[in-house]
Each structure stands twice: as structure tokens, then as C-alpha cells.
Protein backbone atom coordinates (compact mmCIF):
# COMPACT_ATOMS: atom_id res chain seq x y z
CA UNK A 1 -89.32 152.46 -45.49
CA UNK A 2 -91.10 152.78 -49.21
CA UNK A 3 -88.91 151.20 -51.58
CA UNK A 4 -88.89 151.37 -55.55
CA UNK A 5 -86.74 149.76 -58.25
CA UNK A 6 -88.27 146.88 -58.62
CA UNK A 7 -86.45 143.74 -60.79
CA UNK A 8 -86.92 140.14 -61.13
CA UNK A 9 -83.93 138.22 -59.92
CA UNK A 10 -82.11 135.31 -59.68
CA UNK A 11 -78.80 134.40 -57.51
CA UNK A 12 -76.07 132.97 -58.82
CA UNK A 13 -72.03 132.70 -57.22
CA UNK A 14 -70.20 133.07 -60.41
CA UNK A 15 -68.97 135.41 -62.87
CA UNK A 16 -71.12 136.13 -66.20
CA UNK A 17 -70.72 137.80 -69.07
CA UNK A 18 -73.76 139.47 -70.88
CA UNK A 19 -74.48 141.41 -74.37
CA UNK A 20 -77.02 144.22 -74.81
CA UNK A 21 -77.59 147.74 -76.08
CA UNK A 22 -76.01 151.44 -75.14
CA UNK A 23 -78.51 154.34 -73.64
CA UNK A 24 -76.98 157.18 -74.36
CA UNK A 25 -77.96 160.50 -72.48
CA UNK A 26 -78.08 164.06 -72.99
CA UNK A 27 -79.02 167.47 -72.07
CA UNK A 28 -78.25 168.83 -69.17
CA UNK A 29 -77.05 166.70 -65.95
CA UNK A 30 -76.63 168.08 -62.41
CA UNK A 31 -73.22 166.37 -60.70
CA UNK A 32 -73.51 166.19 -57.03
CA UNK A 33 -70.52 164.58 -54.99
CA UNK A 34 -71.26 162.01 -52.52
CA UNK A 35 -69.67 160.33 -49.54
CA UNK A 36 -70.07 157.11 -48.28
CA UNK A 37 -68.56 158.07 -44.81
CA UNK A 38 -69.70 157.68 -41.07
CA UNK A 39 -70.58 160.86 -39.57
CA UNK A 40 -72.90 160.54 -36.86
CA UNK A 41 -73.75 157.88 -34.69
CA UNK A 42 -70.69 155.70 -35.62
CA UNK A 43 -73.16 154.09 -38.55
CA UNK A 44 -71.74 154.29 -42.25
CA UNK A 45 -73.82 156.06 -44.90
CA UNK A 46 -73.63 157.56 -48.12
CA UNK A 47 -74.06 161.25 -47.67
CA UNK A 48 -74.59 164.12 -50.45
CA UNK A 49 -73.49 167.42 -49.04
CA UNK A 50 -76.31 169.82 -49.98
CA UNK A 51 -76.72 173.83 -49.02
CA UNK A 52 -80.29 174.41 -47.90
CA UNK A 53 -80.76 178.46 -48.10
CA UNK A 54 -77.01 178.96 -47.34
CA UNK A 55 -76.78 176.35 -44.76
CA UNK A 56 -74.54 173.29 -44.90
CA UNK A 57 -76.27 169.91 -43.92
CA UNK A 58 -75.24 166.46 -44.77
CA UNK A 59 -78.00 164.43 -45.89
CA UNK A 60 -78.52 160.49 -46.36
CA UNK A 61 -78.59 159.79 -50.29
CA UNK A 62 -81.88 157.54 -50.36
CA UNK A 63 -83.36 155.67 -53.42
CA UNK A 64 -86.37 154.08 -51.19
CA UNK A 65 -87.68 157.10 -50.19
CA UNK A 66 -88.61 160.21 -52.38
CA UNK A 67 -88.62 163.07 -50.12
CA UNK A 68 -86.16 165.90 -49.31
CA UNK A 69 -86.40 166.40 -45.50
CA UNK A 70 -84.06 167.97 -43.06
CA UNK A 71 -83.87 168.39 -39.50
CA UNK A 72 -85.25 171.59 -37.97
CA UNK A 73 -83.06 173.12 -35.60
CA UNK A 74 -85.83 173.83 -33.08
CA UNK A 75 -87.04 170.78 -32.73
CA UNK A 76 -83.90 168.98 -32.69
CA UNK A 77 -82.56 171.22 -29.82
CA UNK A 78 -85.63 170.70 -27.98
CA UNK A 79 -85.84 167.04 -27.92
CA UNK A 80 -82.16 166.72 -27.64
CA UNK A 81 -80.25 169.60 -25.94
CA UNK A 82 -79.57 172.99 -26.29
CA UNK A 83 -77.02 173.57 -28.68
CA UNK A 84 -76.93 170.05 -29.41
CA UNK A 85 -77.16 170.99 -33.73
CA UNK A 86 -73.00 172.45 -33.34
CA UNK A 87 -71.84 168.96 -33.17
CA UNK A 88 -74.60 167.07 -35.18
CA UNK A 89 -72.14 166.83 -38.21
CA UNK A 90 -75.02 166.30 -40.38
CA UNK A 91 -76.56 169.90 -39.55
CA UNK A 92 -79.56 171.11 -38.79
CA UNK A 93 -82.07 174.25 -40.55
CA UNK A 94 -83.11 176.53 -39.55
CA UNK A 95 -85.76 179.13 -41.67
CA UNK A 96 -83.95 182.52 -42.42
CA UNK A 97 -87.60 184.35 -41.68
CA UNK A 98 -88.98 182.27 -39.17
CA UNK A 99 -91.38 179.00 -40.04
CA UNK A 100 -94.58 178.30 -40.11
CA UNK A 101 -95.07 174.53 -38.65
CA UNK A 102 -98.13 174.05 -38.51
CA UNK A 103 -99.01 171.67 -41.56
CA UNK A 104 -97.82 167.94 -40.54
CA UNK A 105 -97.07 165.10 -42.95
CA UNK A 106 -96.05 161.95 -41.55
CA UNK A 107 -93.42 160.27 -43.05
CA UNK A 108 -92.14 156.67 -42.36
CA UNK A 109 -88.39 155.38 -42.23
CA UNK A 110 -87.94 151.79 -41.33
CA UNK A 111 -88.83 151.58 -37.69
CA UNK A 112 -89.27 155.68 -36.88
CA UNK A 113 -92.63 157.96 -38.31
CA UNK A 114 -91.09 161.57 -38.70
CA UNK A 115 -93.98 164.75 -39.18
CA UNK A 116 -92.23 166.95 -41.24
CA UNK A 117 -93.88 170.97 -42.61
CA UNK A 118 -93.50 171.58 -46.09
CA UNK A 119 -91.41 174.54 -46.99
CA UNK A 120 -89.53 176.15 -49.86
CA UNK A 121 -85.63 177.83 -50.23
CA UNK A 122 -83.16 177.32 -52.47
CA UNK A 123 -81.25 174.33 -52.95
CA UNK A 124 -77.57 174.34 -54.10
CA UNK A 125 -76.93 170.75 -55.52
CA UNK A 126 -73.40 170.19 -57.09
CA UNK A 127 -72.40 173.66 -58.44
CA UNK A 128 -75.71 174.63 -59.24
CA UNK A 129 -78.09 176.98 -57.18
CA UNK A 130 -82.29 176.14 -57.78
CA UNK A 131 -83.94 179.44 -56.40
CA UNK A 132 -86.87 177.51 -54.97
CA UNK A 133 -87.47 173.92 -54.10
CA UNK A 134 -89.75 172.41 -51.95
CA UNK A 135 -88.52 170.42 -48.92
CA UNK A 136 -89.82 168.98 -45.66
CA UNK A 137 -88.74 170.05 -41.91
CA UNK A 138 -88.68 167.31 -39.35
CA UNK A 139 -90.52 168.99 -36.68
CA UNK A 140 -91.09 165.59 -34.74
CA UNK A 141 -90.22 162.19 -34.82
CA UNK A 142 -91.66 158.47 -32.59
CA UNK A 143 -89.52 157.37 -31.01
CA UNK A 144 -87.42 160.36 -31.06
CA UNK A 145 -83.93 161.11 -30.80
CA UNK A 146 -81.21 159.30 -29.32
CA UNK A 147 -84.19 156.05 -29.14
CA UNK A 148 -83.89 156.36 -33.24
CA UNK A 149 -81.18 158.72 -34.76
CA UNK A 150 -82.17 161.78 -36.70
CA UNK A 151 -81.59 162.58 -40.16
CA UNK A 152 -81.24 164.61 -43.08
CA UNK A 153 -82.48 162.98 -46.32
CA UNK A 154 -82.47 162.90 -50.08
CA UNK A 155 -84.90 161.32 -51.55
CA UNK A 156 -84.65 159.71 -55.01
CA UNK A 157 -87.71 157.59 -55.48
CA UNK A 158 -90.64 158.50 -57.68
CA UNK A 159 -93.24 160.73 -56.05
CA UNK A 160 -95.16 158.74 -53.65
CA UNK A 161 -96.03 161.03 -50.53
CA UNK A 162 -97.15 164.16 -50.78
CA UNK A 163 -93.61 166.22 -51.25
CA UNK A 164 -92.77 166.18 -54.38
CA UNK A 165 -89.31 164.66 -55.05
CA UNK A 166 -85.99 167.20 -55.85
CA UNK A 167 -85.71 165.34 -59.09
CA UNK A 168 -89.57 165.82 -60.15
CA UNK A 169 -88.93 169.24 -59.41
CA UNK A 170 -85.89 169.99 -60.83
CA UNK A 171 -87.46 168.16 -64.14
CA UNK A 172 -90.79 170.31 -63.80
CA UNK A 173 -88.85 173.83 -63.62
CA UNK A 174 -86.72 172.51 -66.81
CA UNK A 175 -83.63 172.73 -64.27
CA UNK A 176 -83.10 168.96 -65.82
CA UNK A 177 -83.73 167.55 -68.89
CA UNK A 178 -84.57 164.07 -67.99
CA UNK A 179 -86.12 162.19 -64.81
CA UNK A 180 -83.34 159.79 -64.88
CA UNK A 181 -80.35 159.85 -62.35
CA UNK A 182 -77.16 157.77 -61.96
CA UNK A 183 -74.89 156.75 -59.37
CA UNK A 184 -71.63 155.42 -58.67
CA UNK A 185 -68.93 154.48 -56.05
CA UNK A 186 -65.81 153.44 -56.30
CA UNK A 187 -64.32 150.50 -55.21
CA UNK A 188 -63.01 151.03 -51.32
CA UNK A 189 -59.42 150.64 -50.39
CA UNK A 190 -58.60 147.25 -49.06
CA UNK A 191 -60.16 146.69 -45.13
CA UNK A 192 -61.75 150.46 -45.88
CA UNK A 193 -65.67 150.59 -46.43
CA UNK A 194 -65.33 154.42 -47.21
CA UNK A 195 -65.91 155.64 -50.99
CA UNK A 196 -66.82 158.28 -53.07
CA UNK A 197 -68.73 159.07 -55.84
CA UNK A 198 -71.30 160.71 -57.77
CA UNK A 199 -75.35 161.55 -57.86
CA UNK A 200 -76.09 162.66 -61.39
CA UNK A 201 -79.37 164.13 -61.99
CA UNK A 202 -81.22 164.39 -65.19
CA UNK A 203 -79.49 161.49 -67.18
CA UNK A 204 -76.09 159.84 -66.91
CA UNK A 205 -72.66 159.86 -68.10
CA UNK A 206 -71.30 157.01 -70.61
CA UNK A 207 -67.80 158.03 -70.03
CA UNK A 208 -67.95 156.49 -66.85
CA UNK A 209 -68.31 152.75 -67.16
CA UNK A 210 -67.57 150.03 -69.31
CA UNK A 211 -69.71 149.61 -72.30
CA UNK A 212 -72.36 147.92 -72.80
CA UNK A 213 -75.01 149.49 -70.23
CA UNK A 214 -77.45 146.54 -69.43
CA UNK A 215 -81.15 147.45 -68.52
CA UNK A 216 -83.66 145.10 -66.54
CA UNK A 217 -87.39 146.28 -66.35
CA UNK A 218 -88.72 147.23 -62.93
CA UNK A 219 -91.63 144.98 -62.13
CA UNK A 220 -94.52 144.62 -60.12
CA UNK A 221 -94.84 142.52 -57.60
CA UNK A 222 -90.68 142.96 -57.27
CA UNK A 223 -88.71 140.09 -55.65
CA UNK A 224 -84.95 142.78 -55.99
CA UNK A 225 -85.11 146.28 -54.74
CA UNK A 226 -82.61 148.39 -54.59
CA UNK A 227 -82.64 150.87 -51.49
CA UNK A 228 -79.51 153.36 -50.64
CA UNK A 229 -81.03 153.89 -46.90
CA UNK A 230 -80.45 150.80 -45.79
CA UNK A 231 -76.74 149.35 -44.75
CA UNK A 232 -77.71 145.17 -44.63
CA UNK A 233 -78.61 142.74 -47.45
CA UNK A 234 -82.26 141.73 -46.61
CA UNK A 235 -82.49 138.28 -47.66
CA UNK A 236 -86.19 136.23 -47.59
CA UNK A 237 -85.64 133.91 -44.60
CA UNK A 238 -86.51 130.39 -46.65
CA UNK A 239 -82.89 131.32 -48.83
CA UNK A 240 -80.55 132.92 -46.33
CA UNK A 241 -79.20 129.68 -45.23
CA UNK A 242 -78.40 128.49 -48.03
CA UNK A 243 -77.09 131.45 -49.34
CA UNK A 244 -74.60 131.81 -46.12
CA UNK A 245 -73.80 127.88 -46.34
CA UNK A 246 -72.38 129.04 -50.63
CA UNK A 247 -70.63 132.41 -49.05
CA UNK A 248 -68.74 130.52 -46.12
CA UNK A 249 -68.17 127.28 -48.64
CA UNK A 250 -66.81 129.53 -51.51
CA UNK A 251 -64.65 131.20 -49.08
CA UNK A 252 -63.43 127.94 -47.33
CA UNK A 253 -62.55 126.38 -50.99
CA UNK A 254 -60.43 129.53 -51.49
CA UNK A 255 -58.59 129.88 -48.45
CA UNK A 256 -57.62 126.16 -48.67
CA UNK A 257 -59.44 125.48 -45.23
CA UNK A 258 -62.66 126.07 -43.62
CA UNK A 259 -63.79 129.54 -43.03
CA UNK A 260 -65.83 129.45 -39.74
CA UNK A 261 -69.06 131.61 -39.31
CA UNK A 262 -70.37 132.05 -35.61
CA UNK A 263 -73.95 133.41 -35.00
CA UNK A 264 -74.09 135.82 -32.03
CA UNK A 265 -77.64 135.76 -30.81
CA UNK A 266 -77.46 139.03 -28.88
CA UNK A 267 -76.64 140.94 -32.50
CA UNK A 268 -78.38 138.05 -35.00
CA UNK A 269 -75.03 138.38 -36.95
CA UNK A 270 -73.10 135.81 -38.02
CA UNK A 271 -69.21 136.64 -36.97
CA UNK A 272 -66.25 135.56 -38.56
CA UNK A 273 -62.47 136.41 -38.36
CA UNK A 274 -61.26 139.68 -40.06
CA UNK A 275 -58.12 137.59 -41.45
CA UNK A 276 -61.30 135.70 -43.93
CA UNK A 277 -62.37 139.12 -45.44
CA UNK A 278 -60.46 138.89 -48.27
CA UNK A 279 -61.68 134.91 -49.24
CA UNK A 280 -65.21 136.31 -49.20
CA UNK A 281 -66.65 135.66 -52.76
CA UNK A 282 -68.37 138.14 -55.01
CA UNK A 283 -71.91 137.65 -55.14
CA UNK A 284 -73.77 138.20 -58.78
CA UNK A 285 -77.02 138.47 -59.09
CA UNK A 286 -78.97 137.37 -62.48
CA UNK A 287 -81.54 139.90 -63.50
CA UNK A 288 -84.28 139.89 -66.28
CA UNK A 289 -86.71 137.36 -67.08
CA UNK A 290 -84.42 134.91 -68.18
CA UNK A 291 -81.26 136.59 -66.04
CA UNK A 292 -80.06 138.18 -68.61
CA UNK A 293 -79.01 141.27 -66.73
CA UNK A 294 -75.95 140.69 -64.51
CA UNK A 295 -74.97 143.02 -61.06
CA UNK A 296 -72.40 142.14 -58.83
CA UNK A 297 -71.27 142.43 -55.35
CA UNK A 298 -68.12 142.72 -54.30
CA UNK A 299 -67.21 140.79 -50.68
CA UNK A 300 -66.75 144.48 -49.37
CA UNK A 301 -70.46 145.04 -49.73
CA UNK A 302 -71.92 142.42 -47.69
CA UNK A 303 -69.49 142.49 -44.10
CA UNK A 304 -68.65 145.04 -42.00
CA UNK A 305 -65.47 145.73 -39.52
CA UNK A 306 -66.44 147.08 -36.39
CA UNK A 307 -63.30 147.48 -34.07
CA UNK A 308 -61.77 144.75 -35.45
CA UNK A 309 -64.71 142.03 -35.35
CA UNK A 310 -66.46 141.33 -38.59
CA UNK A 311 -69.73 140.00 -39.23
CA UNK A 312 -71.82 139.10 -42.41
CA UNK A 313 -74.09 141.69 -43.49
CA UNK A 314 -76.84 139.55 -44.73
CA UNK A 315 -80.17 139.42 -42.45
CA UNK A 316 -83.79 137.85 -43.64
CA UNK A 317 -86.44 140.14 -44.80
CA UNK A 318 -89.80 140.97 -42.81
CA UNK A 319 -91.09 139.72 -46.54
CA UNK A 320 -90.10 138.09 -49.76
CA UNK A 321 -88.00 140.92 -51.11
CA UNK A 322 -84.42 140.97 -51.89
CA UNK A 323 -82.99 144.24 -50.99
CA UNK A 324 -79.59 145.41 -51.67
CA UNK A 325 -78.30 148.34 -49.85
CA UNK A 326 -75.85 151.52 -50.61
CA UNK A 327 -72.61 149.30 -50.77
CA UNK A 328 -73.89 147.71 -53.59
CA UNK A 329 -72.73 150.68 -55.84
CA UNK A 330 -68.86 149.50 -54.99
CA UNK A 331 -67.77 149.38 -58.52
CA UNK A 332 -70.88 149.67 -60.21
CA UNK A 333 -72.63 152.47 -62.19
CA UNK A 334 -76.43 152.43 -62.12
CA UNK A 335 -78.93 154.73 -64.23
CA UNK A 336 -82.44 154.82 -62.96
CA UNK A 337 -85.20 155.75 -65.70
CA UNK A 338 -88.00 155.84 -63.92
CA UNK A 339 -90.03 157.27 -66.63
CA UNK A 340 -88.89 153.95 -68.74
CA UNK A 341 -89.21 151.87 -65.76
CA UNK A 342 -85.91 150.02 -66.39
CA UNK A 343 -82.48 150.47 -64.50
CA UNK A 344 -79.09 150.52 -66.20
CA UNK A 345 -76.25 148.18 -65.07
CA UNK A 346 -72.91 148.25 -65.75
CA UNK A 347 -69.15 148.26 -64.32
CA UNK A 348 -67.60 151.55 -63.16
CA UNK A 349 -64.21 152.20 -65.56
């Protein structure tokens, strides 16, 4: 999928400490709650409830892609089954006079192309109620549903399709007072991947993390992005390796004895035994020209527990990016100003 938030990086396995400047914002902020919970299709995500004209969908919170969509009842019901939207937690929409489908944009998500109408309702975000905002209805989808799961998203991403983003909206109707937006999770419960959180739109909150608030440019070409949509740490192939040989020796020199990781070739995973978890290191990344910029992540944001069997979540890129998904909020507060291309950093209180 598109992806923004571009930063110069470097890796490091240690702990840093760094000294810079405070951003403070103002005006007004929207607060939206979100989720990172599984709902459907027994994948994790992080979810922002949202009510599209009175209806209550779930949708995917997504900083690589800048687009509102949701999944059109009709459609979905066709492809799928009738009456198939009743226990598609996420929800589907349907439009309160009747729709008018016949404009297509195409849309890609990772592996799937969705055509989507444009169309406008109101939006409640948080606690507040915008009386029209523009959106797109999935109306079809290669290869469609159950070959690639539908869903509902929100896009955060500067425009770069041809539906505007919520937050270029709400900032163009003077709904917000800034482009910027912020979010957060909190760190998970031990063995638990679920957390919650906030989506702040319009600017941040500096009550929320511990001072200093570090910014890093975005840059162009980008070797870091930082995408919401995705659940794996892409890693270029030439350092993922040698990154996996530091994890499982860091975590060996902790636990006192060697940590094993086993690469299943049917999943291109590496396993490892749940009992490890906890000896799993925290990774921090060095950002900046000079790595002056400092983001960490926690062991929780790089492994998953399915049923009881864990595996790494670290696969090699299709390019030279680094891309960090939506677990990489765990603990951390991050303020995107895309109108100052730079990204704030810093720890959640």
C-alpha cells in the first residue's frame, strides 16, 4: 500500500538518551478512541470506531493510506452471502437514500485493488458530529472476499489519490485547527497484544508524554516508514539476518542460555518458545541525520502468540524500506506534522 512518513534511520540494540525542543499545540483537537483488538478474521488491528450517517462500523486506523473507505453493504452481501454484514463486526454502509455507484476509483492495499464511489454523510469522530465529509464505498474488490479480507479504513496520510483525506477535510471546513494528528497506545498487559489509545486530530496533547518531544524530518528517498496497516516489521533482506542473529543473541545473554529460533518454511516465520517472550530485547531505532532522534520498540511489538506458538514478527521488505507497523505505538506518543514534514517522538507518561 502507499506509505508516508518518511525518516532516515539507523538501528541500534541499546538504550539512548536524547535532548531537543518542546512543540507545543493548540486550538482545537478532535479525540477519537482507538482499539488495537482482533475483530474479524482472527488478525489483530488497531481499529477507530467511527459512525458513518448513524451507522456503526469499525474501521482500520491507517497512516499509509489517506483515504476514508468503507464497505458497502450491497456489494459485500453479494460477493459474500446474504446477510453476511450482521456478523462482520467491522460493519458495513449502507446509503440512507440509495447510492449512486457508478464513478470507480481504484484504490490499492498491499496485495488487493478495491474500486470504491465517492460519496458524502456525516461523520461522527470522537464526540464530535462533521455534517458532511467525503468518503469512499468499496463497491468491488480483486481478489475479493474471503481470497483477501474486507475492510473499513481510515486513512491518515497526506492526500495522494483522489479522495481527499478526513483530516484535509476536517482542516479545510475549519473543523480543526491544524493538519497535524497524534497517536498513542499503551503498553499491553504482559502475554496480551491488546491496547488502547487515542487518534487526535488537529494537533496533539503535551500532557500525555514525557517531555522533551523529539522531531526527525521526513525525507525523500525514505529508508523508515511508519505504516499503521500493516502488523510485521518489514526489514530490507541484506540486514534481517543480522538483525535476528542481535534479537536471539540479546535474548540468549539475558536468559543465561541460548534462546533458539526455528524457521518454518511453510509460514517464513521464525518460531521460538512462548517461555522466551519476556528475554526478547527492546529494539531502538536512531533517527535524524546523525541519529539524533531515538524510538523504541518494545519486545511486544515485534512477536506474536498465536494459540500458544510464537514467532518473530520481522520479515524482509519487497524493497529497501524499513517499515514499522501499528505495535510500534506500545508506549510511544507520535505527532505527525505533515505540513512541517517532521514527526514528533516521545515516551507515553
Amino acid at each position: 500500500m502507499p506509505r508516508v512518513l518518511p525518516m532516515r534511520r539507523s538501528l541500534l540494540l541499546s538504550t539512548l538518551t536524547w535532548w531537543g525542543i518542546l512543540q507545543e499545540s493548540s486550538g482545537q483537537v478532535l479525540r477519537q478512541l482507538v482499539r488495537r483488538t482482533t475483530l474479524d478474521y482472527n488478525v489483530p488491528r488497531l481499529y477507530a470506531h467511527v459512525v458513518v450517517d448513524q451507522q456503526q462500523i469499525y474501521a482500520q486506523v491507517d497512516t499509509g493510506s489517506p483515504e476514508l473507505t468503507v464497505i458497502w453493504k450491497d456489494w459485500y452481501e453479494h460477493v459474500t452471502r446474504p446477510g453476511s454484514c450482521t456478523t462482520l463486526q467491522m460493519g458495513c454502509y449502507t446509503c440512507p437514500k440509495g447510492c449512486d455507484s457508478r464513478p470507480t476509483i481504484k484504490i490499492t492495499y498491499g496485495f488487493k485493488e478495491v474500486s470504491v464511489f465517492p460519496w458524502q454523510g456525516s461523520v461522527q469522530l470522537g464526540d464530535t458530529v462533521v455534517g458532511k465529509l467525503g468518503f469512499g464505498v468499496i463497491k468491488g474488490q480483486k481478489p475479493p472476499p474471503p481470497s483477501r479480507n474486507a475492510a473499513n479504513i481510515l486513512g491518515l496520510s497526506p492526500d495522494a489519490s483522489k479522495l481527499p483525506s478526513v483530516l484535509t477535510q476536517l482542516y479545510g471546513q475549519s473543523k480543526v485547527s491544524s493538519p497535524t494528528f497524534a497517536l498513542y497506545l499503551s503498553r499491553p498487559s504482559a502475554g496480551s497484544f491488546e491496547s488502547s489509545g487515542e487518534l487526535l486530530l488537529g494537533g496533539g496533547d503535551d500532557t500525555l508524554y514525557v517531555k522533551p518531544l523529539r522531531f526527525v524530518r521526513f525525507s525523500k528517498p525514505a529508508d523508515l516508514l511508519i505504516d499503521t496497516g500493516t502488523n510485521f516489521v518489514l526489514v530490507p533482506s541484506k540486514y534481517i539476518d543480522s538483525l535476528l542473529r542481535s534479537i536471539q543473541a540479546e535474548a540468549s545473554k539475558t536468559a543465561g542460555r541460548t534462546v533458539k529460533f526455528t524457521f518454518a518454511p511453510a509460514s517464513k516465520v521464525y518460531l521460538f518458545d512462548c517461555a522466551d517472550a519476556a528475554f526478547l530485547p527492546t529494539i531502538t531505532f536512531a533517527l535524524g541525520a546523525v541519529g539524533e532522534v531515538q524510538l523504541t520498540m518494545d519486545h511486544a511489538a515485534y512477536y506474536h502468540n498465536l494459540m500458544n506458538q510464537c514467532y518473530i514478527d520481522i520479515v524482509p521488505a519487497e524493497d529497501n524500506d524499513w517499515v514499522l507497523p501499528d505495535k510500534t505505538l506500545y508506549g510511544n506518543y507520535l505527532e505527525f506534522q505533515p505540513q512541517n514534514a517532521r514527526l514528533g517522538i516521545a515516551k507515553l507518561k
